[in-house]
Protein backbone atom coordinates (compact mmCIF):
# COMPACT_ATOMS: atom_id res chain seq x y z
CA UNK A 1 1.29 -5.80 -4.58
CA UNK A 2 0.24 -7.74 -7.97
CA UNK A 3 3.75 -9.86 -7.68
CA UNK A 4 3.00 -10.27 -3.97
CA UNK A 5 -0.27 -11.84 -5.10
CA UNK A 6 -2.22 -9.32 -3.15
CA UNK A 7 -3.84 -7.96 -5.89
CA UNK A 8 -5.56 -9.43 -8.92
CA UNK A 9 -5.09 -8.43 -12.73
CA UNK A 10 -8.03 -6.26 -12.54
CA UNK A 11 -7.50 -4.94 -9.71
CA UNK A 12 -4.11 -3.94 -10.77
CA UNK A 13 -5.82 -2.30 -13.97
CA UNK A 14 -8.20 -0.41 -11.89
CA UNK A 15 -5.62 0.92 -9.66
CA UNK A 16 -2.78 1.65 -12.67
CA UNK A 17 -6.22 3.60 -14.92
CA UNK A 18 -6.09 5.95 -12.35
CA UNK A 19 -2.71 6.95 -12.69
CA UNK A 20 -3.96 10.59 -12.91
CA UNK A 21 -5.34 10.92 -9.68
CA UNK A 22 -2.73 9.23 -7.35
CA UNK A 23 -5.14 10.08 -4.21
CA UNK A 24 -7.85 8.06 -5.57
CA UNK A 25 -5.45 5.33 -6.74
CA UNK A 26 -4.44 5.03 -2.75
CA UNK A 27 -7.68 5.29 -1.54
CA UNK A 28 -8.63 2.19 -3.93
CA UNK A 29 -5.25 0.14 -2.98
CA UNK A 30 -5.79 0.95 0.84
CA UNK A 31 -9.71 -0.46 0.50
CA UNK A 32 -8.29 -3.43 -1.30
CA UNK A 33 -6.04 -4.64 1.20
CA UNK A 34 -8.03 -3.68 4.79
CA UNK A 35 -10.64 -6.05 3.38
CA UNK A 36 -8.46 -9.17 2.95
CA UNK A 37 -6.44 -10.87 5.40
CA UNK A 38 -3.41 -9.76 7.67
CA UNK A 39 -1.19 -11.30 5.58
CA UNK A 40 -2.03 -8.75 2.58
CA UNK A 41 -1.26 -5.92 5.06
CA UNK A 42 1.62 -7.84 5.98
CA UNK A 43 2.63 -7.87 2.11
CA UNK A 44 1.87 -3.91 2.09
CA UNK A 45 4.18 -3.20 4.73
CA UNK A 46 6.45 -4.78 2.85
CA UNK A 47 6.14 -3.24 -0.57
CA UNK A 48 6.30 0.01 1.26
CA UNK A 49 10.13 -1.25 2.33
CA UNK A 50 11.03 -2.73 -0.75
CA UNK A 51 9.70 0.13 -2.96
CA UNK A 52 11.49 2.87 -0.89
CA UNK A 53 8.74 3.98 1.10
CA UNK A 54 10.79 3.48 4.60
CA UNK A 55 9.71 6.39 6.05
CA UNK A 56 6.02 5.68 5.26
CA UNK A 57 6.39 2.21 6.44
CA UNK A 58 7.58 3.67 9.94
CA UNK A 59 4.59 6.54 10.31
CA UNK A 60 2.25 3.23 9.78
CA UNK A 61 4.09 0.50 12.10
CA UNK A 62 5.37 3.31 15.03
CA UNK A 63 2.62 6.06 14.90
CA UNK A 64 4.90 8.56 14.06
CA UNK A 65 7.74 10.43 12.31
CA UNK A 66 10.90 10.44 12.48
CA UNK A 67 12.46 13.95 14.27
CA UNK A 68 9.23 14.41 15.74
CA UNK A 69 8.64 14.68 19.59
């Protein structure tokens, strides 16, 4: 998200010092981007596909998982 220019330095910082607690670290991320514009969702779906995170990606953008009925 920091090379997408989403996030700032500090932001970045914030988000990497709580490396321990990964929950809070998502939390933080996730309140980051809903407050900016649709393009820095945009960028998060996006880091979610180029990071390996298909699956995720597709619960977000569809609503659900794949195999389920």
């Amino acid at each position: 998200m920091f090379q997408l220019n989403v996030l700032t330095l500090k932001e970045l910082h914030d988000i990497q010092s709580k490396h321990k607690n990964p929950v809070k670290a998502a939390e933080q991320l996730l309140n980051i981007v809903i407050k900016q514009s649709s393009n820095a969702y945009s960028s998060f779906l996006e880091a979610l596909k180029l990071t390996g995170q298909q699956d995720l990606y597709e619960v977000i953008v569809t609503g659900s998982c794949k195999g389920t009925n």
